[in-house]
PDB file of N, CA and C in Angstrom:
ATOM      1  N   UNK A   1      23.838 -20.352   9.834  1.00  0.00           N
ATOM      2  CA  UNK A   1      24.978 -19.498   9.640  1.00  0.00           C
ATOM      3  C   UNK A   1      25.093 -18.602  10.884  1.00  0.00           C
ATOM      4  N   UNK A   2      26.232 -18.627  11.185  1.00  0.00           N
ATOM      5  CA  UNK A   2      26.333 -17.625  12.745  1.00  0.00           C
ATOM      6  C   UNK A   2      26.428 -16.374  11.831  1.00  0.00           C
ATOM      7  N   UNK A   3      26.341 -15.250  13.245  1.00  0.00           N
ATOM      8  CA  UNK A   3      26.311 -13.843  13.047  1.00  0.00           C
ATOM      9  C   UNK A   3      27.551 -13.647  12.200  1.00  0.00           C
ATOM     10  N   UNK A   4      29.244 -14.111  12.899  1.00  0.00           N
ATOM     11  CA  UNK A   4      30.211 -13.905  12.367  1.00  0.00           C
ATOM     12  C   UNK A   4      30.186 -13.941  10.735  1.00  0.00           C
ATOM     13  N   UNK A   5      30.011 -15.290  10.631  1.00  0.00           N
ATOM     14  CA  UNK A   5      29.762 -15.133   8.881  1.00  0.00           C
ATOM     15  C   UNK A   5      29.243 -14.891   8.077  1.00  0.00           C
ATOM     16  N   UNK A   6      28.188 -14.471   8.942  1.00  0.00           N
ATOM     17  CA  UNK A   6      27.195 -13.300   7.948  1.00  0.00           C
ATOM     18  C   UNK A   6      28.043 -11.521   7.987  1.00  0.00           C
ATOM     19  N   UNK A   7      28.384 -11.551   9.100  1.00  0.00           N
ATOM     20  CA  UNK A   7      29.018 -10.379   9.167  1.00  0.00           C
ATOM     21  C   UNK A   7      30.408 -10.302   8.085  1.00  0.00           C
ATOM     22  N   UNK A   8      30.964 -11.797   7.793  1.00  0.00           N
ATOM     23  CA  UNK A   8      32.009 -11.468   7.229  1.00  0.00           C
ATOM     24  C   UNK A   8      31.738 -11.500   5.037  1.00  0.00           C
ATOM     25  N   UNK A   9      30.787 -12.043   5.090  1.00  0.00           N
ATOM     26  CA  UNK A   9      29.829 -12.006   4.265  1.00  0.00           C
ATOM     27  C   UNK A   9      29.686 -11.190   3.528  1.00  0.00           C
ATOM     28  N   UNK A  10      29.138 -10.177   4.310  1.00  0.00           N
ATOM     29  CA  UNK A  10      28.489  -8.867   4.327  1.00  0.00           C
ATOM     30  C   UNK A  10      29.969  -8.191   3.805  1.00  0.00           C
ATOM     31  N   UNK A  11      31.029  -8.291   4.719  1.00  0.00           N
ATOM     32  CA  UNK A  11      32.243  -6.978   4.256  1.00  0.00           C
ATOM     33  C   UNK A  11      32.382  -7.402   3.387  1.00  0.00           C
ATOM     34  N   UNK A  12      32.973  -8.899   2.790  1.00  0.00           N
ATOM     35  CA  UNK A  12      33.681  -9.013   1.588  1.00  0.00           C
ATOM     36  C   UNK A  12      32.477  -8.442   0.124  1.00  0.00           C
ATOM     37  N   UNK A  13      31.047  -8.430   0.622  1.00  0.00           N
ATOM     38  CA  UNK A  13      30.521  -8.128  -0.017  1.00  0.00           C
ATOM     39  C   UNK A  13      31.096  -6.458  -0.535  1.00  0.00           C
ATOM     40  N   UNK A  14      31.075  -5.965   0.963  1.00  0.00           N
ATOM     41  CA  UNK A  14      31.254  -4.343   0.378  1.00  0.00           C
ATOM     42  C   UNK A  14      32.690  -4.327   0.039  1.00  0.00           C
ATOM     43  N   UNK A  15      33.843  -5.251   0.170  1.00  0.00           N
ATOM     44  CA  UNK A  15      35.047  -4.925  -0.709  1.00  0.00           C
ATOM     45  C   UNK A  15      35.191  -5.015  -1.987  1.00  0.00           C
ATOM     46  N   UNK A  16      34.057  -5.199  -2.760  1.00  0.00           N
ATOM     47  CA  UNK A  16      34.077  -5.661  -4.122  1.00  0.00           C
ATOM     48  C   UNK A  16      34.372  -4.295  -4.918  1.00  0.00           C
ATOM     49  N   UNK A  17      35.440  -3.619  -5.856  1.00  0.00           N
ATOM     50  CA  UNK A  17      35.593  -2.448  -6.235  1.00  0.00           C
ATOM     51  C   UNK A  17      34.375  -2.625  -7.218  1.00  0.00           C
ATOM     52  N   UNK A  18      34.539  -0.819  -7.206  1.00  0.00           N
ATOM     53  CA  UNK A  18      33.286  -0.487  -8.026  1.00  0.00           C
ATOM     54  C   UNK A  18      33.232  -0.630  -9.037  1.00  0.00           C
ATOM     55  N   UNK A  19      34.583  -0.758 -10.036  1.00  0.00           N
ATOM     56  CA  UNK A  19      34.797  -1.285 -11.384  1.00  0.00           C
ATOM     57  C   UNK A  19      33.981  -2.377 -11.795  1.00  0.00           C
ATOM     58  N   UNK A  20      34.331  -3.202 -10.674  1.00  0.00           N
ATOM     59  CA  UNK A  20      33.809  -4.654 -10.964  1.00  0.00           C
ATOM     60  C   UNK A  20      32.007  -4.875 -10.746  1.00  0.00           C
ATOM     61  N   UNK A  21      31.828  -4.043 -10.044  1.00  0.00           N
ATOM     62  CA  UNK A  21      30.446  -3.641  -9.504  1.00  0.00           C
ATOM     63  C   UNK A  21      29.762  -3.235 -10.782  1.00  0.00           C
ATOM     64  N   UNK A  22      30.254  -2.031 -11.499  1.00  0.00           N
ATOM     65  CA  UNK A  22      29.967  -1.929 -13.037  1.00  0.00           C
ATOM     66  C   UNK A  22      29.720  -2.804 -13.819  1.00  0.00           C
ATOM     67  N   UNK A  23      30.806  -3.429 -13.959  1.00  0.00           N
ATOM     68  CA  UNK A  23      31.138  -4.846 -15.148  1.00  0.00           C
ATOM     69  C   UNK A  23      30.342  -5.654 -14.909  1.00  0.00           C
ATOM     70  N   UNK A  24      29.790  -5.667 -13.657  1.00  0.00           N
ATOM     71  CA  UNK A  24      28.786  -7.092 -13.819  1.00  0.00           C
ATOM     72  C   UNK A  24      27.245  -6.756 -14.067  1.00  0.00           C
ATOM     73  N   UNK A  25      26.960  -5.279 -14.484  1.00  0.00           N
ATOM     74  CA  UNK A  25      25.739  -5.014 -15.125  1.00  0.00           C
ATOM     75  C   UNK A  25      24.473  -5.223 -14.240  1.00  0.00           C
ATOM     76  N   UNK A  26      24.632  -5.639 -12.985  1.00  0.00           N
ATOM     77  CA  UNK A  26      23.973  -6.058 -12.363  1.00  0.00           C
ATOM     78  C   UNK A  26      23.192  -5.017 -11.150  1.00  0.00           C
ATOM     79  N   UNK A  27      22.909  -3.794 -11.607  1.00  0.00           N
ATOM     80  CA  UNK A  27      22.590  -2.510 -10.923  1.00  0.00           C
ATOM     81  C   UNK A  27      21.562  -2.172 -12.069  1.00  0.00           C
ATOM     82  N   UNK A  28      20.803  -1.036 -11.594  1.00  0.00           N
ATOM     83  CA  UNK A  28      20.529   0.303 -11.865  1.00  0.00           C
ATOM     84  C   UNK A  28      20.741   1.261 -12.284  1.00  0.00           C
ATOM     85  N   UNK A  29      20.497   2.499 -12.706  1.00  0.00           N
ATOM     86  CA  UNK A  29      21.009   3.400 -12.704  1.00  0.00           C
ATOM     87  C   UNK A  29      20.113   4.444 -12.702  1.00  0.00           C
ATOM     88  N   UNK A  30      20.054   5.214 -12.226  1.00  0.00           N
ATOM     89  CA  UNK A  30      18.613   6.054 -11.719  1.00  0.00           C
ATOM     90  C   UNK A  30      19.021   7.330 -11.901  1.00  0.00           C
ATOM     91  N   UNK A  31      18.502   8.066 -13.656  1.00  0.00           N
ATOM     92  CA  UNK A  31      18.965   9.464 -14.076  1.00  0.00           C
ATOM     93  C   UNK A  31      17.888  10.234 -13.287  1.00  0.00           C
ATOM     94  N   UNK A  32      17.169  10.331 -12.774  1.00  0.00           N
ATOM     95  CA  UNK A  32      16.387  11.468 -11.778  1.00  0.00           C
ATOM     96  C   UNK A  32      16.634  11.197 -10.502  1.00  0.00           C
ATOM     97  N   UNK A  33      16.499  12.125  -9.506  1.00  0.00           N
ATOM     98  CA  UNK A  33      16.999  12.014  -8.376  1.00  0.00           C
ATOM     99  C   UNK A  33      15.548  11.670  -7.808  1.00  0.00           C
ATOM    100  N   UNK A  34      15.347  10.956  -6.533  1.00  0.00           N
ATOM    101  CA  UNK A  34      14.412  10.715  -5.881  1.00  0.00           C
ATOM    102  C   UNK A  34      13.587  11.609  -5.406  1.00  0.00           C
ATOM    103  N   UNK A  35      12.512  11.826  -5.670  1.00  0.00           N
ATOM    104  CA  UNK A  35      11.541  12.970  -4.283  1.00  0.00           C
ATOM    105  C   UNK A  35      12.349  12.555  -3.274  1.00  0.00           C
ATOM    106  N   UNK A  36      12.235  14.391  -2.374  1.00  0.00           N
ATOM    107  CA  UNK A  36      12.565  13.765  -0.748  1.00  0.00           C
ATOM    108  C   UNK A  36      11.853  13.368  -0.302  1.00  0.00           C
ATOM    109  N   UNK A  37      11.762  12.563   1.031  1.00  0.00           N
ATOM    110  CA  UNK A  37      10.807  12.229   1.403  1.00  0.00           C
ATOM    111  C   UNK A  37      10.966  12.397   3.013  1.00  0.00           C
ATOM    112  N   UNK A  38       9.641  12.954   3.772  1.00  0.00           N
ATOM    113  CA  UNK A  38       9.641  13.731   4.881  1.00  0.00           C
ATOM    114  C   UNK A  38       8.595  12.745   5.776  1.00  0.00           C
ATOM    115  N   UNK A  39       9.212  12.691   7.072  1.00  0.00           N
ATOM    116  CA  UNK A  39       8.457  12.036   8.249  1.00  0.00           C
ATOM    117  C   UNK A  39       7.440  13.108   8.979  1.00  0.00           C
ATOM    118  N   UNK A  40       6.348  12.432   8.922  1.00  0.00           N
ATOM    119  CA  UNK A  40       5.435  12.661   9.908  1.00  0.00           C
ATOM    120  C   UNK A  40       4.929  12.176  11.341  1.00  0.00           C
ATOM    121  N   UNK A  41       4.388  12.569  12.161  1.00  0.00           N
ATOM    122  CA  UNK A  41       4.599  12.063  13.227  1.00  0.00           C
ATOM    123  C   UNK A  41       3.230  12.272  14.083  1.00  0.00           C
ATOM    124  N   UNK A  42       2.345  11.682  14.645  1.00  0.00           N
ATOM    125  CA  UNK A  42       1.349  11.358  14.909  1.00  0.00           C
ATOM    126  C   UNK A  42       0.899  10.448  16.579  1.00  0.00           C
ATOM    127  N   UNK A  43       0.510  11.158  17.494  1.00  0.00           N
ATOM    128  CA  UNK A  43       0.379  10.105  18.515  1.00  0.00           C
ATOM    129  C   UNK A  43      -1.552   9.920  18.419  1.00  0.00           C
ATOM    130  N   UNK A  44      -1.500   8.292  18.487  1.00  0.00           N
ATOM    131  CA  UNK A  44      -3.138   8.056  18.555  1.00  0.00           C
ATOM    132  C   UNK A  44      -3.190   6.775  19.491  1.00  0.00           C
ATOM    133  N   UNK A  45      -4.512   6.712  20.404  1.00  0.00           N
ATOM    134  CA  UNK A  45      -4.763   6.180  21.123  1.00  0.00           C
ATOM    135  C   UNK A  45      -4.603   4.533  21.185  1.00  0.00           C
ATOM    136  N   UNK A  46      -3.880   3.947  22.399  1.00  0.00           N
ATOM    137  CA  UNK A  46      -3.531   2.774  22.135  1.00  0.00           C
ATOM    138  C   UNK A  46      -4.720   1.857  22.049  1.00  0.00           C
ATOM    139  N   UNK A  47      -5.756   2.147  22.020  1.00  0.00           N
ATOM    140  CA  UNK A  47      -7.325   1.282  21.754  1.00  0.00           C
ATOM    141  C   UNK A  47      -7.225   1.406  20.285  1.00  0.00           C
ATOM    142  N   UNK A  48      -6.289   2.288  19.447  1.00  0.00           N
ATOM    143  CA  UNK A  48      -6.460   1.733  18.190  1.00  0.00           C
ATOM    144  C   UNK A  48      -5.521   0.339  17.848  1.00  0.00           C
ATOM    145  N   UNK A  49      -4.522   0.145  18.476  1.00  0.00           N
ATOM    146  CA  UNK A  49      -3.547  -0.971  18.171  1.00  0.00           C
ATOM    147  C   UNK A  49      -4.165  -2.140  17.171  1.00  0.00           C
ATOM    148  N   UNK A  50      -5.646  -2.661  18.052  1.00  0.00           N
ATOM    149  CA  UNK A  50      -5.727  -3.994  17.240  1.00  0.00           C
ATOM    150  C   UNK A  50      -6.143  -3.879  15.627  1.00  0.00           C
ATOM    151  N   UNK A  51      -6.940  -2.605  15.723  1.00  0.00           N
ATOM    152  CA  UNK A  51      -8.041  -2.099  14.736  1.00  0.00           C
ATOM    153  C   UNK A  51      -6.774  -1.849  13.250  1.00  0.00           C
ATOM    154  N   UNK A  52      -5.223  -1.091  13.978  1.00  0.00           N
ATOM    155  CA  UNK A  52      -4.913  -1.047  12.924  1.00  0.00           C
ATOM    156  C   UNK A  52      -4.092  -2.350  12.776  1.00  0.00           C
ATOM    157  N   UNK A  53      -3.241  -3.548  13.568  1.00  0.00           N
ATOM    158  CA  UNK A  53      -3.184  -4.019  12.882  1.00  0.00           C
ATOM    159  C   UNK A  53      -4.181  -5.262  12.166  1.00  0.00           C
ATOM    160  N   UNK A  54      -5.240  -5.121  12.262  1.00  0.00           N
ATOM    161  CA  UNK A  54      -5.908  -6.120  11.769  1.00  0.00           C
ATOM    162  C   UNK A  54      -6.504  -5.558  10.306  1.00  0.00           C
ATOM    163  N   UNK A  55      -6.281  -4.431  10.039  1.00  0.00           N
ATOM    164  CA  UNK A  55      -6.841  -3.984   8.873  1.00  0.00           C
ATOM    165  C   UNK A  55      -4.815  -4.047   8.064  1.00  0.00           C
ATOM    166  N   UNK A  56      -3.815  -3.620   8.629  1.00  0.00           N
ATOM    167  CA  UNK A  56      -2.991  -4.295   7.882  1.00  0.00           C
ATOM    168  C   UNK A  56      -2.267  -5.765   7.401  1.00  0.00           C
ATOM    169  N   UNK A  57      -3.219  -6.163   8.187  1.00  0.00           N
ATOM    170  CA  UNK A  57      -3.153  -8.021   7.838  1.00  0.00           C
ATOM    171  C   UNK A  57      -4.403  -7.815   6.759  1.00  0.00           C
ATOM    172  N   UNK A  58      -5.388  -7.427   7.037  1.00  0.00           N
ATOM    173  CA  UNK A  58      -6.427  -7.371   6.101  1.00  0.00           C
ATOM    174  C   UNK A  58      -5.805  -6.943   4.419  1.00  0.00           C
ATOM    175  N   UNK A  59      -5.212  -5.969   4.589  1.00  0.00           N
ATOM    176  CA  UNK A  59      -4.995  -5.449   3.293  1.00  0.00           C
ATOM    177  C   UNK A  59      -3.638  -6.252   2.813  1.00  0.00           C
ATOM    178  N   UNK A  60      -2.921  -7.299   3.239  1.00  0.00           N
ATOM    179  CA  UNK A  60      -1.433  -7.933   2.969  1.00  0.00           C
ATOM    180  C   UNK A  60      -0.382  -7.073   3.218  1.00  0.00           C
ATOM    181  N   UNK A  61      -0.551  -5.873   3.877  1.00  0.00           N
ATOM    182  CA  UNK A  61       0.814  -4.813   4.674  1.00  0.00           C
ATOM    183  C   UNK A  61       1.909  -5.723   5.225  1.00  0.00           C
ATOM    184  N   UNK A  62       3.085  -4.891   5.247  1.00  0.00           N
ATOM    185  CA  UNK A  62       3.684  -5.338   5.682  1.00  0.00           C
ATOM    186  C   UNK A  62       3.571  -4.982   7.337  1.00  0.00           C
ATOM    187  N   UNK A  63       3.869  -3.489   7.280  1.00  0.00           N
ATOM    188  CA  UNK A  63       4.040  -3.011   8.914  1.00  0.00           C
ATOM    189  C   UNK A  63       2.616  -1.266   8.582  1.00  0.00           C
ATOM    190  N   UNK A  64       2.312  -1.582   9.813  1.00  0.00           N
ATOM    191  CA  UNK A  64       1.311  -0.390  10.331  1.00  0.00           C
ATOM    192  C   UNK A  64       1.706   0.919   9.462  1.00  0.00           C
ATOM    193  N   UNK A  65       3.067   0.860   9.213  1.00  0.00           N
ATOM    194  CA  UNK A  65       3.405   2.519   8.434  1.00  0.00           C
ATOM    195  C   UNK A  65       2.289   2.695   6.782  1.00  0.00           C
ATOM    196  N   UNK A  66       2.894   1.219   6.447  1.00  0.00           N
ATOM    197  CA  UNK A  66       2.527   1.199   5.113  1.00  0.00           C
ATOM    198  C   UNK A  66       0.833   1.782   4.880  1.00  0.00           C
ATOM    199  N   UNK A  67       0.560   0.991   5.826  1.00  0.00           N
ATOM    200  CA  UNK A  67      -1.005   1.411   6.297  1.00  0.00           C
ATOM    201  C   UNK A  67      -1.494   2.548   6.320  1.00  0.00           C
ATOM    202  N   UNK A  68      -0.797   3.288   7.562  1.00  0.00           N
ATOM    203  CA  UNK A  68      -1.076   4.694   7.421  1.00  0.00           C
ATOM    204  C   UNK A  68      -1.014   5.656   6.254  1.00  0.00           C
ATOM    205  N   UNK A  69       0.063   5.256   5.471  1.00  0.00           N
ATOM    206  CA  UNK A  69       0.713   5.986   4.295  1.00  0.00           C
ATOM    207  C   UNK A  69      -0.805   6.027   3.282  1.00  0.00           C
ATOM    208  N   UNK A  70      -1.399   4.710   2.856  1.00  0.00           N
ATOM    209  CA  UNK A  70      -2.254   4.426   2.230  1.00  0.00           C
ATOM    210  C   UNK A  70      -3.213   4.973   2.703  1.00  0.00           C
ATOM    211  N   UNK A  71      -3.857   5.114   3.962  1.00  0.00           N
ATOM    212  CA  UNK A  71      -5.063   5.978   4.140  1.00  0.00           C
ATOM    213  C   UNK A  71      -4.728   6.921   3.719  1.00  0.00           C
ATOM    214  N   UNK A  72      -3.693   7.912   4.312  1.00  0.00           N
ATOM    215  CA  UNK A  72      -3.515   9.331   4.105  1.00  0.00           C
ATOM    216  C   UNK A  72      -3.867   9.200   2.613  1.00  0.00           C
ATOM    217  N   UNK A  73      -3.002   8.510   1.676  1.00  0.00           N
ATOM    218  CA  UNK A  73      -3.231   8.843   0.651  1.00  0.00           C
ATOM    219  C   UNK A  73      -4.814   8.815   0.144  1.00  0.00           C
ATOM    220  N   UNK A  74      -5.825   8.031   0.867  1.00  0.00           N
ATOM    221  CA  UNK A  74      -6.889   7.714   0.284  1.00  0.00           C
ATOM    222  C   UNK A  74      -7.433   9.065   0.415  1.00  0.00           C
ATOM    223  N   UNK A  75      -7.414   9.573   1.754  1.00  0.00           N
ATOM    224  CA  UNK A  75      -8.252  10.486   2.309  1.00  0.00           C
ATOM    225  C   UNK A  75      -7.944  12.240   1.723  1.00  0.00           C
ATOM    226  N   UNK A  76      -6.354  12.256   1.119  1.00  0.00           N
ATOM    227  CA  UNK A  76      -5.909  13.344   0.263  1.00  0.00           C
ATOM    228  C   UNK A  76      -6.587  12.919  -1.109  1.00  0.00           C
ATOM    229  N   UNK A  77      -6.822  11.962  -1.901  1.00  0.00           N
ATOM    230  CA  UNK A  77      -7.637  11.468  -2.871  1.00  0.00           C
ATOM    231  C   UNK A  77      -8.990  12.098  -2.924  1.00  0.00           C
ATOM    232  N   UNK A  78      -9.596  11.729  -1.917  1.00  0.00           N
ATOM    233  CA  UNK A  78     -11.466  11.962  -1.680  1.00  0.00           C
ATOM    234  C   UNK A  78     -11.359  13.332  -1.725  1.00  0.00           C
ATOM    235  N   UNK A  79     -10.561  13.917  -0.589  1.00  0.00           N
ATOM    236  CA  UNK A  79     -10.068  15.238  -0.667  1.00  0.00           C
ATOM    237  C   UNK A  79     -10.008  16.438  -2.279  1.00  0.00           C
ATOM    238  N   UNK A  80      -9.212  15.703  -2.791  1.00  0.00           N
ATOM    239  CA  UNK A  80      -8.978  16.211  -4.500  1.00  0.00           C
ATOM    240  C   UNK A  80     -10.319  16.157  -5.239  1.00  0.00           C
ATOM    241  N   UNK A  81     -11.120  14.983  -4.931  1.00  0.00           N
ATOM    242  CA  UNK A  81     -12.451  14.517  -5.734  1.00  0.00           C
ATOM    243  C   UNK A  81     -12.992  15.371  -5.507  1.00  0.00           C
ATOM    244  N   UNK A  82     -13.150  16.116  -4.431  1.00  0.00           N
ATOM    245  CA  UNK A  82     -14.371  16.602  -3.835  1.00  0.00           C
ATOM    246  C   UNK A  82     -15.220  16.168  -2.761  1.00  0.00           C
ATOM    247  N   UNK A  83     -15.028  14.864  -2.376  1.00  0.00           N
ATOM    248  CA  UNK A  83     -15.507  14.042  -1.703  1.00  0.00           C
ATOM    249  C   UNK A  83     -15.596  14.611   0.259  1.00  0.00           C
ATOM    250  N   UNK A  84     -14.546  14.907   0.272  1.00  0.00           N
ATOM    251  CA  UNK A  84     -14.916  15.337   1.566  1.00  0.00           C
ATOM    252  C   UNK A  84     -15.395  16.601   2.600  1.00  0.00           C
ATOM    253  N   UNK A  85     -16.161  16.029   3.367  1.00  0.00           N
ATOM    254  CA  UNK A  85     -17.358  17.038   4.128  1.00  0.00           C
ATOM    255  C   UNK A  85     -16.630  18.300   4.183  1.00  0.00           C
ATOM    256  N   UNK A  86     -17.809  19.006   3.981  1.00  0.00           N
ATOM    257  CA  UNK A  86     -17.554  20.714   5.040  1.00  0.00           C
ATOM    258  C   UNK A  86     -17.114  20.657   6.353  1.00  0.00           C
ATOM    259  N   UNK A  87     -17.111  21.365   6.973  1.00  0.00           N
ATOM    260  CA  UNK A  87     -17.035  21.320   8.690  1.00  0.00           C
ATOM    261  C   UNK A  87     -18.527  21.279   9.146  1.00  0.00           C
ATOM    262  N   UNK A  88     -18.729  22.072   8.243  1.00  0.00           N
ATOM    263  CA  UNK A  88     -20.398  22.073   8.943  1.00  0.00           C
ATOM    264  C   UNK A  88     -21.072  20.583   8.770  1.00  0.00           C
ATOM    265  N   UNK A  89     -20.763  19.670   7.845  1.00  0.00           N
ATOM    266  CA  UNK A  89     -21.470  18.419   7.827  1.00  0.00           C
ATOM    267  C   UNK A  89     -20.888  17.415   8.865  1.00  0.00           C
ATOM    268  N   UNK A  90     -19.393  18.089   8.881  1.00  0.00           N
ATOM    269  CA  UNK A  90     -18.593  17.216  10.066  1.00  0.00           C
ATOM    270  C   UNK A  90     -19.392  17.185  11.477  1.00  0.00           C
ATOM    271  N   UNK A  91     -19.660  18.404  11.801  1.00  0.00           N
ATOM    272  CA  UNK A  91     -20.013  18.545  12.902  1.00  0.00           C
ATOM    273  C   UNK A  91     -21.101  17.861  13.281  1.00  0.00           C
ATOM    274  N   UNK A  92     -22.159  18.174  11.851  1.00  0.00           N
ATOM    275  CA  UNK A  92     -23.649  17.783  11.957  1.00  0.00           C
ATOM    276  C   UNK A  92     -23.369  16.066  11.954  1.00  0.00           C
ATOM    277  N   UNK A  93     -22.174  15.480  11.523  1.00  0.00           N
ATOM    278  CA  UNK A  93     -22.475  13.766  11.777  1.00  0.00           C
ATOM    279  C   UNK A  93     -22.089  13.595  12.891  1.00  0.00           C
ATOM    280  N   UNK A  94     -21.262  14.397  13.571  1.00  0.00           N
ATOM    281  CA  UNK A  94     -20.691  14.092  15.035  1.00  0.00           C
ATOM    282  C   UNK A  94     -21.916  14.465  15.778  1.00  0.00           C
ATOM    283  N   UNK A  95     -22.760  15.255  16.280  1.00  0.00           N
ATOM    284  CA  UNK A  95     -24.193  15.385  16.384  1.00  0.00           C
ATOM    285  C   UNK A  95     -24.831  13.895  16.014  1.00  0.00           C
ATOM    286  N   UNK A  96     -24.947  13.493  15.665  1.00  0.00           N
ATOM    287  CA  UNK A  96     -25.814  12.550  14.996  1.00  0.00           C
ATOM    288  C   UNK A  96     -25.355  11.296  15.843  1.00  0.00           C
ATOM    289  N   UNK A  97     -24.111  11.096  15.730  1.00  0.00           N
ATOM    290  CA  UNK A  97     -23.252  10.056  15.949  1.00  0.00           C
ATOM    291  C   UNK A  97     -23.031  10.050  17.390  1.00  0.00           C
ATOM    292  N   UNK A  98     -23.258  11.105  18.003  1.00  0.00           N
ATOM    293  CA  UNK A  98     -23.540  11.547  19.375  1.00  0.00           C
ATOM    294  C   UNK A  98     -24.808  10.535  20.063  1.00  0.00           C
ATOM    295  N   UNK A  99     -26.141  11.124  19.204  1.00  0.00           N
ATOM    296  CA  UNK A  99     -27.507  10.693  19.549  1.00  0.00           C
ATOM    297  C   UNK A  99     -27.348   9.395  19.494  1.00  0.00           C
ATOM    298  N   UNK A 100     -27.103   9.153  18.275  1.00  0.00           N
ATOM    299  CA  UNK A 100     -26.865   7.285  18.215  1.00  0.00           C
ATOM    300  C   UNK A 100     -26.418   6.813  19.533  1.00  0.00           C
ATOM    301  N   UNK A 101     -25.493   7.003  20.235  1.00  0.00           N
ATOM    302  CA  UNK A 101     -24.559   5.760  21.039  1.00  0.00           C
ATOM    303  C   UNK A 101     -25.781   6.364  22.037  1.00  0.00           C
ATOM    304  N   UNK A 102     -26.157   7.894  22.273  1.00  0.00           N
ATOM    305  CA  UNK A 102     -27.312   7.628  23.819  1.00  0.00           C
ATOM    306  C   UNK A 102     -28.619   6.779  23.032  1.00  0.00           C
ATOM    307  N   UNK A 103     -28.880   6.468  22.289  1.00  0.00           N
ATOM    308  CA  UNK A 103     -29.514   5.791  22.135  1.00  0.00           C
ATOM    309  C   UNK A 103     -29.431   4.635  22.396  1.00  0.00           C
ATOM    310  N   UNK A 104     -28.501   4.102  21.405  1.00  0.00           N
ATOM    311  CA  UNK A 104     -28.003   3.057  21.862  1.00  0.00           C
ATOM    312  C   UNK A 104     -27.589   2.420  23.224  1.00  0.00           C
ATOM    313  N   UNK A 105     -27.466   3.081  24.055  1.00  0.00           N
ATOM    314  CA  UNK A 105     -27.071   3.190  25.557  1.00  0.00           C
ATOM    315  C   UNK A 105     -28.476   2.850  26.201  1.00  0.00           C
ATOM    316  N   UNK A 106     -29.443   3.757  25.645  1.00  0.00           N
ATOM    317  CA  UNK A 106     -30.819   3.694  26.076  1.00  0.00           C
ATOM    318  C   UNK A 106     -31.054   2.267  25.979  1.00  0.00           C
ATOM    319  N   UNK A 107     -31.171   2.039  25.028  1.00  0.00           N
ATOM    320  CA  UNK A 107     -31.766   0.449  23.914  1.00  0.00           C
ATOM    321  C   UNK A 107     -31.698  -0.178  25.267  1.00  0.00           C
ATOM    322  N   UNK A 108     -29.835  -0.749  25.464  1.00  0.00           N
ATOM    323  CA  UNK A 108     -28.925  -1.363  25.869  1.00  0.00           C
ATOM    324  C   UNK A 108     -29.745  -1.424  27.452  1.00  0.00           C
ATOM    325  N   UNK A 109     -30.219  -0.457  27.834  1.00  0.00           N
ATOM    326  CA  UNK A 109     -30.297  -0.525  29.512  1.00  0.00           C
ATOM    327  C   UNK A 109     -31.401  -1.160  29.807  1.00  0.00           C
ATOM    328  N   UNK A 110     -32.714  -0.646  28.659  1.00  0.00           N
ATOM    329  CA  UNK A 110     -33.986  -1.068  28.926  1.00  0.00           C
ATOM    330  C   UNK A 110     -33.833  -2.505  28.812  1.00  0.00           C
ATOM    331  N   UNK A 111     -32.967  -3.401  27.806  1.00  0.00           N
ATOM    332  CA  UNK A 111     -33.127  -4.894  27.280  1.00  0.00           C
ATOM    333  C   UNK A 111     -32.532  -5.199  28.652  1.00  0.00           C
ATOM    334  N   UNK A 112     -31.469  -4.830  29.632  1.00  0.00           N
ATOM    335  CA  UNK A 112     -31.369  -5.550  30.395  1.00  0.00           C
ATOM    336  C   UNK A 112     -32.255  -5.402  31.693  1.00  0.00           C
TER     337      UNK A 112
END
């Protein structure tokens, strides 16, 4: 199908009066109004690219947003539980997580 007749498609679609739009029962009708819903906006390093999309192929996502949406939500979750660190434990794993990689670095130099 070319563009044209999809395009023309499309209008006669939207000329259909709304009467008739009614009559054919074929809608919705949605007595509460929607939450709004508000964009956030986030810049993170392009060394994450593959990491995230391979965890949204992992999970059947459609696109990277969906993804993000779902962590946040996980991590406001753990959040509510109780689940997540103090600052002070934050710090103390970043410390930790520090030693590890010179270690690891160490390991790494002596094997070669």
């Amino acid at each position: 199908m070319s563009m044209n007749q999809e395009r023309q498609q499309l209008n006669e679609a939207l000329d259909v009066p709304v009467a008739e739009l009614l009559a054919s029962g074929d809608f919705t009708v949605e007595q509460e109004p929607q939450p709004a819903t508000v964009v956030f906006s986030a810049r993170m390093p392009g060394t994450w690219t593959d990491e995230i999309a391979a965890e949204t192929a992992r999970r059947g996502l459609k696109n990277p947003g969906q993804l993000i949406r779902a962590l946040v939500r996980e991590g406001l979750d753990r959040v509510a539980a109780g689940e997540a660190h103090d600052p002070q434990t934050v710090e103390a794993l970043q410390h930790l997580d520090a030693v590890r990689r010179v270690l690891i670095k160490g390991s790494s130099r002596t094997a070669a």
